[in-house]
Structure formats: C-alpha cells, structure tokens
PDB file of N, CA and C in Angstrom:
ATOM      1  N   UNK A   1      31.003 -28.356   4.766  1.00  0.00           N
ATOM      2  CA  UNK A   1      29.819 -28.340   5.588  1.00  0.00           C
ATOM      3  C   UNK A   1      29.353 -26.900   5.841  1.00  0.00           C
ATOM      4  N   UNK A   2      30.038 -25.660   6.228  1.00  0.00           N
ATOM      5  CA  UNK A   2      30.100 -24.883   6.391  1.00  0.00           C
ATOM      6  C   UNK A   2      29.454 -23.903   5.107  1.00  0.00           C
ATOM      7  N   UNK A   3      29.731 -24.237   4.112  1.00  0.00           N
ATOM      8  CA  UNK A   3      29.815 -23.220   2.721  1.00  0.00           C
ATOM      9  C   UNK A   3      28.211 -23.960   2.597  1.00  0.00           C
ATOM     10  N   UNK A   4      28.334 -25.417   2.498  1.00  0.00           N
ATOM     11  CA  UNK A   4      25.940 -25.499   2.354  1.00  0.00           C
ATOM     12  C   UNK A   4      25.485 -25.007   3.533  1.00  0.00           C
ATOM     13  N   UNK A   5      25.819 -25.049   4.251  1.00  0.00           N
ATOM     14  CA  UNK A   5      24.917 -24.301   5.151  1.00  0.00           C
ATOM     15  C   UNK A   5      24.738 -22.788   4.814  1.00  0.00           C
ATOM     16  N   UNK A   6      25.970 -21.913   4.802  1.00  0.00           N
ATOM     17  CA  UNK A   6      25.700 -20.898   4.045  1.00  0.00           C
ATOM     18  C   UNK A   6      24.558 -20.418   3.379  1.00  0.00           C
ATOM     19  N   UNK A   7      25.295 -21.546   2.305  1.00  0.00           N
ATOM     20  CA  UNK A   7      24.223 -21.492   1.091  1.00  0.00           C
ATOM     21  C   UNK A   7      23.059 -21.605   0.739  1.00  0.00           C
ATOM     22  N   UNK A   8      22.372 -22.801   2.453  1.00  0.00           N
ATOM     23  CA  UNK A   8      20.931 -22.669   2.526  1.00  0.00           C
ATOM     24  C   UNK A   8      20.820 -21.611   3.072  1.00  0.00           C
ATOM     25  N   UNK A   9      21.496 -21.294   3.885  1.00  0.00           N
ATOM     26  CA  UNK A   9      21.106 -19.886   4.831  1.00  0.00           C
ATOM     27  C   UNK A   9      20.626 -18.779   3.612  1.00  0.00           C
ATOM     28  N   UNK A  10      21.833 -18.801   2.637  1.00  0.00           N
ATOM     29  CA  UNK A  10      21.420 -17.700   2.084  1.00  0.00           C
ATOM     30  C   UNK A  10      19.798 -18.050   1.073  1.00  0.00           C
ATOM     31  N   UNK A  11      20.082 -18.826   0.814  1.00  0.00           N
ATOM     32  CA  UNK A  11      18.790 -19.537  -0.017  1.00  0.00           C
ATOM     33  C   UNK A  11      17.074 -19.397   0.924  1.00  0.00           C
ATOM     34  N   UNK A  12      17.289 -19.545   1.742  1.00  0.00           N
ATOM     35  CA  UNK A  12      16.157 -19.282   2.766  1.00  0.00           C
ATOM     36  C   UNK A  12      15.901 -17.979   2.707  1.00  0.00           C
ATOM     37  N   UNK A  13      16.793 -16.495   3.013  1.00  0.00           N
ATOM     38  CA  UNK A  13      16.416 -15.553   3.165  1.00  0.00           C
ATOM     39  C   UNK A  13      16.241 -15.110   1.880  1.00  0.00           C
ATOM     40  N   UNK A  14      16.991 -15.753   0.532  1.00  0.00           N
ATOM     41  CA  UNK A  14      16.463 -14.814  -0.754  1.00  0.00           C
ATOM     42  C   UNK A  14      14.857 -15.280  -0.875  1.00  0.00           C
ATOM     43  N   UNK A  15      14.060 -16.413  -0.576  1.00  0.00           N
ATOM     44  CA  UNK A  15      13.206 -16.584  -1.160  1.00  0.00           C
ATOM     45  C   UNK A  15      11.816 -16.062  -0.033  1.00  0.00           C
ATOM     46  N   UNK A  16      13.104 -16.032   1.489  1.00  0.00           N
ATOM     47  CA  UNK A  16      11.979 -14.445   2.048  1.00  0.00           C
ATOM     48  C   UNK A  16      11.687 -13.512   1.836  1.00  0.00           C
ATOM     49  N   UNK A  17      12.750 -13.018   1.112  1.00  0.00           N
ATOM     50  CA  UNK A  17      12.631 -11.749   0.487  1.00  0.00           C
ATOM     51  C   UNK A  17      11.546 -11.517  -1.029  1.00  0.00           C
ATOM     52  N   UNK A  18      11.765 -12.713  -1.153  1.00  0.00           N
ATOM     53  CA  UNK A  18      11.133 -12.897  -2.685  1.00  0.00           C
ATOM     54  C   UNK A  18       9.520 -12.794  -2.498  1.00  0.00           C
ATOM     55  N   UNK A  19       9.167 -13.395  -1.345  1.00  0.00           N
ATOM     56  CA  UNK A  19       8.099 -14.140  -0.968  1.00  0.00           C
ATOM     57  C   UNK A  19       6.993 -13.428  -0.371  1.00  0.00           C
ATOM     58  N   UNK A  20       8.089 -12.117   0.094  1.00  0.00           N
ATOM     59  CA  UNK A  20       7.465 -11.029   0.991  1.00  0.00           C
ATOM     60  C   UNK A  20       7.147  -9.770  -0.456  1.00  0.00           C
ATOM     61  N   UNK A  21       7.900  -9.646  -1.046  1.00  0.00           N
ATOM     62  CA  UNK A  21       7.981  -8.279  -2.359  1.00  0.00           C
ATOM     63  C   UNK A  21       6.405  -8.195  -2.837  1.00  0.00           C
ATOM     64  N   UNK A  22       5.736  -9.058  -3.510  1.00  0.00           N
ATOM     65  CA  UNK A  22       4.691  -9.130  -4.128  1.00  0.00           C
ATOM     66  C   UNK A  22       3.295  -8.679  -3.107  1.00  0.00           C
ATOM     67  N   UNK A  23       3.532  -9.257  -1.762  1.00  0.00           N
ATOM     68  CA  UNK A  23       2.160  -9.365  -1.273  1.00  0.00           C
ATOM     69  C   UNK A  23       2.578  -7.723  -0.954  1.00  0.00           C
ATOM     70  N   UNK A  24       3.351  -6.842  -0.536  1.00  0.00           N
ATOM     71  CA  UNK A  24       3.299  -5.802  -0.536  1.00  0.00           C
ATOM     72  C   UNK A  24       2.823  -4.769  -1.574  1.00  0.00           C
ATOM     73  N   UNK A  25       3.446  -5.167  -2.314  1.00  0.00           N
ATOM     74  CA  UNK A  25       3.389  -4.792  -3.728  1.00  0.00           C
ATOM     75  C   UNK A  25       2.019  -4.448  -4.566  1.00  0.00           C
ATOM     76  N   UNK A  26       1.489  -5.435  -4.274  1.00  0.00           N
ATOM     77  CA  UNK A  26      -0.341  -5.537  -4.969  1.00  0.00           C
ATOM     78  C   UNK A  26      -0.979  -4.825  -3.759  1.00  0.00           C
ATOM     79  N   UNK A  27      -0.236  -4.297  -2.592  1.00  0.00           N
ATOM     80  CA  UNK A  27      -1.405  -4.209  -1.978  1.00  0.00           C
ATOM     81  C   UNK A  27      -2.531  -2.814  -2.356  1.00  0.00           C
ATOM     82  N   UNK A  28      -2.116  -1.786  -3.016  1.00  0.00           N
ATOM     83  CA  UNK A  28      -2.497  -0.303  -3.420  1.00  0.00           C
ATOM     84  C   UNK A  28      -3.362  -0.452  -4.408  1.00  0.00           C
ATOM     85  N   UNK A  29      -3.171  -1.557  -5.570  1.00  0.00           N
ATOM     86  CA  UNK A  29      -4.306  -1.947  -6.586  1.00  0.00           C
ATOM     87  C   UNK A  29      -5.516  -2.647  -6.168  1.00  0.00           C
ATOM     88  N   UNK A  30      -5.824  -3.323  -4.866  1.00  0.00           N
ATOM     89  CA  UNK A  30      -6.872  -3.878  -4.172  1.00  0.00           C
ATOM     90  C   UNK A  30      -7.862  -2.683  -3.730  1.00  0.00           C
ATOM     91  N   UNK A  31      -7.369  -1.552  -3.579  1.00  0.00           N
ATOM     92  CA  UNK A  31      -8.068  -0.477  -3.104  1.00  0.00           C
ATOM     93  C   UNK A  31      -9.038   0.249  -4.029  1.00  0.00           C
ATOM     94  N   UNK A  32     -10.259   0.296  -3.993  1.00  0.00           N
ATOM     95  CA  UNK A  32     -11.181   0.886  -4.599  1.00  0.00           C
ATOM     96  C   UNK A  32     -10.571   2.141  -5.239  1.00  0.00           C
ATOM     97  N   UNK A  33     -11.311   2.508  -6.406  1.00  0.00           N
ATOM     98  CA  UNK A  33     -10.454   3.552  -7.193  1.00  0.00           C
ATOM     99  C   UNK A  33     -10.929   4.781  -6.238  1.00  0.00           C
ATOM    100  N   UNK A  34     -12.267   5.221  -5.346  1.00  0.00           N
ATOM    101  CA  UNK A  34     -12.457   6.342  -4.776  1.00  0.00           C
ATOM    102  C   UNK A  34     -11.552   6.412  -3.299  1.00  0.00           C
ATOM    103  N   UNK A  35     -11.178   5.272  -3.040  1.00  0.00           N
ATOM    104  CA  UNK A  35      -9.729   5.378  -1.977  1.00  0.00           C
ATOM    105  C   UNK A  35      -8.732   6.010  -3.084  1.00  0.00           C
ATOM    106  N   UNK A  36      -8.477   5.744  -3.929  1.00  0.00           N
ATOM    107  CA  UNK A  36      -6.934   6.167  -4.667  1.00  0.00           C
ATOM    108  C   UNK A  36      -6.933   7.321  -4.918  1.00  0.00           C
ATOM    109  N   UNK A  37      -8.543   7.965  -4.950  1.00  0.00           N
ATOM    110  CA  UNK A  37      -8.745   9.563  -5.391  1.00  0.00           C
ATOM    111  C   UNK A  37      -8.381  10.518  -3.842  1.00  0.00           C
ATOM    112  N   UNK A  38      -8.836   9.428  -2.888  1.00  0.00           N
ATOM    113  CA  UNK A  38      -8.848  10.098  -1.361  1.00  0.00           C
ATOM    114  C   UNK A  38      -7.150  10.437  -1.412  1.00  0.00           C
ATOM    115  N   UNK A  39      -6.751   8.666  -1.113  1.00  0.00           N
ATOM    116  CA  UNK A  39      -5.378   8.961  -0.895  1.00  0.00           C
ATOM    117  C   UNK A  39      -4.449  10.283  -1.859  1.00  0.00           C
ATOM    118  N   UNK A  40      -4.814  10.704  -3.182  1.00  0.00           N
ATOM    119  CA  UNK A  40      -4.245  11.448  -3.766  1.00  0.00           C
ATOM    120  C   UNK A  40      -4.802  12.900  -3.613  1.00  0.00           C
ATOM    121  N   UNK A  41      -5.879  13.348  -3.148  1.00  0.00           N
ATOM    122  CA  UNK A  41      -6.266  14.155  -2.156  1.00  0.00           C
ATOM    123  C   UNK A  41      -5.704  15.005  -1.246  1.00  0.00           C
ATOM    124  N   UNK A  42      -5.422  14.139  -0.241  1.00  0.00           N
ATOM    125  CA  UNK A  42      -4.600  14.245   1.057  1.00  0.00           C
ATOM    126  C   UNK A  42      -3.282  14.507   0.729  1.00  0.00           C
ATOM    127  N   UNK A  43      -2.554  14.075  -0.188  1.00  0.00           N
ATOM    128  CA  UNK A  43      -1.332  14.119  -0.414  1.00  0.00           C
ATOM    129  C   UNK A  43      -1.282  15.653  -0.781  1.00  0.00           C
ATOM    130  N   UNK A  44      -2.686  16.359  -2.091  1.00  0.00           N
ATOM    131  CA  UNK A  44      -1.901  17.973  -2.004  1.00  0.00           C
ATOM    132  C   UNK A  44      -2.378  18.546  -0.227  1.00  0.00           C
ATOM    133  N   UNK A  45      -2.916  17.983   0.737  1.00  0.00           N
ATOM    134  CA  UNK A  45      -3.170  18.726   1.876  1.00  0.00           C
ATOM    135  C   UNK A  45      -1.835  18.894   2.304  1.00  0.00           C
ATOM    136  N   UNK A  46      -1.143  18.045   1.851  1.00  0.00           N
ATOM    137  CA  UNK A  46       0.864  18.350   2.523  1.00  0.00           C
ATOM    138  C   UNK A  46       1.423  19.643   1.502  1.00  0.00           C
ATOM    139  N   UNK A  47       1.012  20.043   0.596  1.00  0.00           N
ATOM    140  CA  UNK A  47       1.443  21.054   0.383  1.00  0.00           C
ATOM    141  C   UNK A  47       0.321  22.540   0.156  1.00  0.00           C
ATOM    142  N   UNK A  48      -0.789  22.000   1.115  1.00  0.00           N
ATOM    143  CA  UNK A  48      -1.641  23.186   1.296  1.00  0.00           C
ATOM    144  C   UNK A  48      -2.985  23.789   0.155  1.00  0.00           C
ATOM    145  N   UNK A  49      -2.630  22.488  -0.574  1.00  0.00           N
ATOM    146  CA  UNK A  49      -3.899  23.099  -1.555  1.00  0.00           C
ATOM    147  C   UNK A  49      -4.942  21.918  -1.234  1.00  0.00           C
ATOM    148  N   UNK A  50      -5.895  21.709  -0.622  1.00  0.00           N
ATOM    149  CA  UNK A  50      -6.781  20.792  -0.314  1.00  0.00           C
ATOM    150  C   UNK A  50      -7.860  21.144   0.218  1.00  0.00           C
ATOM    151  N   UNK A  51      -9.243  20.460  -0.230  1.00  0.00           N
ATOM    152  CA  UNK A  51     -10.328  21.501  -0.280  1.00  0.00           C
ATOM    153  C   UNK A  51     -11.002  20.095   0.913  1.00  0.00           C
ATOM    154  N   UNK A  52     -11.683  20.612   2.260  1.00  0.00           N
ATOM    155  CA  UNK A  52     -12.277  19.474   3.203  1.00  0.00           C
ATOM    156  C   UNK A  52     -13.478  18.948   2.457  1.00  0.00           C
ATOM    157  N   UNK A  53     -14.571  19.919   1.386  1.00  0.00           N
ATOM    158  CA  UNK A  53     -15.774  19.309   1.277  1.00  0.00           C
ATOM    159  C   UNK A  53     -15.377  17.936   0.310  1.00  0.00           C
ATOM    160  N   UNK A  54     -14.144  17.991  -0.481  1.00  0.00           N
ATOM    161  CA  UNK A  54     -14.028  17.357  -1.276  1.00  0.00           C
ATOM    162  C   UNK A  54     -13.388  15.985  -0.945  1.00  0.00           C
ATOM    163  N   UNK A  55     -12.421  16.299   0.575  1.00  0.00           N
ATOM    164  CA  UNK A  55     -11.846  14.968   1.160  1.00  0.00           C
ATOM    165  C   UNK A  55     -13.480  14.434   2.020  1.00  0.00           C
ATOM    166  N   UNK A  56     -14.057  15.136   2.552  1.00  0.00           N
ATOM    167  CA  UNK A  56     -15.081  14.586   2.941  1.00  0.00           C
ATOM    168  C   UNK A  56     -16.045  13.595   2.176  1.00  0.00           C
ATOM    169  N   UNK A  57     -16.615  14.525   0.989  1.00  0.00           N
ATOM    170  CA  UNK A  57     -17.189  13.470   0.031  1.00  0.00           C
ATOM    171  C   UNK A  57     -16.171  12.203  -0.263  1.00  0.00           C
ATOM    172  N   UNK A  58     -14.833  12.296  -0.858  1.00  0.00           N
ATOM    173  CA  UNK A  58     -13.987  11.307  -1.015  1.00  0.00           C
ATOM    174  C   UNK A  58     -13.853   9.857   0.068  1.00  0.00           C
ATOM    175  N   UNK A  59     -13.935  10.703   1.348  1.00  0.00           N
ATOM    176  CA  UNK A  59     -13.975   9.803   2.638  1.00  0.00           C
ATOM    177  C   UNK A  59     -15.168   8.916   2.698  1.00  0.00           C
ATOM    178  N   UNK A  60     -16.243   9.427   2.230  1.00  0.00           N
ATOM    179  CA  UNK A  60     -17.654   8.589   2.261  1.00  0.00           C
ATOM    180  C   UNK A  60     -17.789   7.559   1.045  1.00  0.00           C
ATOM    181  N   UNK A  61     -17.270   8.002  -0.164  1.00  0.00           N
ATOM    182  CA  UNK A  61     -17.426   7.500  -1.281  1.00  0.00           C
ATOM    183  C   UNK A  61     -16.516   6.218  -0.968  1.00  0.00           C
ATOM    184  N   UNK A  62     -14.962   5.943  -0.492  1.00  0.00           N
ATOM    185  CA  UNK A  62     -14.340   5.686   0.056  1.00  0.00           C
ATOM    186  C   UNK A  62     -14.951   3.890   0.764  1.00  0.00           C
ATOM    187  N   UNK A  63     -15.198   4.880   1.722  1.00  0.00           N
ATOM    188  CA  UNK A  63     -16.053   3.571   2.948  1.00  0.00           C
ATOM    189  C   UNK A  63     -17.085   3.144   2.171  1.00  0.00           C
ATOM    190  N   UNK A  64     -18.244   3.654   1.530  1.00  0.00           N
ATOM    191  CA  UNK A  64     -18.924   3.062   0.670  1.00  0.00           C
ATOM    192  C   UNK A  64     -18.553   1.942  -0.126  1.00  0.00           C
ATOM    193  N   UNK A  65     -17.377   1.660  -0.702  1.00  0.00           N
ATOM    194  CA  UNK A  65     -16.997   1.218  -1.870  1.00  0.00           C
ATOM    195  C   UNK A  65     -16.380   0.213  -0.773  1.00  0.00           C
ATOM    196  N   UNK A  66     -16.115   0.434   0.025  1.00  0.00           N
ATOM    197  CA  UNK A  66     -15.354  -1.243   1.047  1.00  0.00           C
ATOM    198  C   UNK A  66     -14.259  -0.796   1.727  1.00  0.00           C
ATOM    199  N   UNK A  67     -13.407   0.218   0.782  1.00  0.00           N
ATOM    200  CA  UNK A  67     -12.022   0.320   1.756  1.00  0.00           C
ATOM    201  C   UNK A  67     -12.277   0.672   2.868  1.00  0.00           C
ATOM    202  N   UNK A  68     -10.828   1.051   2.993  1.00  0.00           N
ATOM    203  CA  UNK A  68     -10.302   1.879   4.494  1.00  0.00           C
ATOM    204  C   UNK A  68      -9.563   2.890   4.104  1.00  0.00           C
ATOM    205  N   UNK A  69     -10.538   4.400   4.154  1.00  0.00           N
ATOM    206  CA  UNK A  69      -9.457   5.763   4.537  1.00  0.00           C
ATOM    207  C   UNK A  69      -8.602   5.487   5.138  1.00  0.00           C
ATOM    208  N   UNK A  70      -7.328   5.801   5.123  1.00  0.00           N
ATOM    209  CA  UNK A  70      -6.080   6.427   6.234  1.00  0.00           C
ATOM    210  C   UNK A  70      -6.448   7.440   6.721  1.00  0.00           C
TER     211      UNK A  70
END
C-alpha cells in the first residue's frame, strides 16, 4: 500500500515538473524580435558599453510591436 502510494506520489510530481518545463521554456520566443534586441542591449549596460539613444529607440520599437520592456 505504501510503495503505490509512493509511486503515485512520485508520478504526480514528475508530470508537474514535466508540465511546468515547456510553458516556461517558450516563453522568450513569444517576444517580438525588437524586445530580444532591447533585452540584449541592456545586458552590455552590465558591463558598461551601452548607448541610451539606442535602448531608447529599442524601448519604443519594443512597445510598438506588443511586448513588454523589462
């Protein structure tokens, strides 16, 4: 009795896990390609080479297109 229960137990959480992977997963390809230029943008501002007129335009182009800047 003990060992199926387990075994659903464990069976329940693999197919949470399973169930959860994907919708995370796709979520970065839903994003307009001028979000993906933003987001990659911002990323050299962490190491100091990042120009504002260019995250600015990016930011507008961005919202234009549907996404959501971070």
């Amino acid at each position: 009795m003990t060992k199926h229960l387990m075994l659903m137990l464990a069976l329940a959480l693999a197919l949470a896990l399973v169930a959860a992977v994907p919708a995370t997963a796709a979520e970065p390809e839903h994003q307009p390609y001028s979000c993906r230029l933003l987001d990659d943008e911002q990323r050299k501002c962490s190491f100091g080479s990042c120009d504002a007129r260019t995250l600015n335009r990016l930011r507008k182009e961005c919202l234009r297109d549907g996404g959501r800047p971070i």
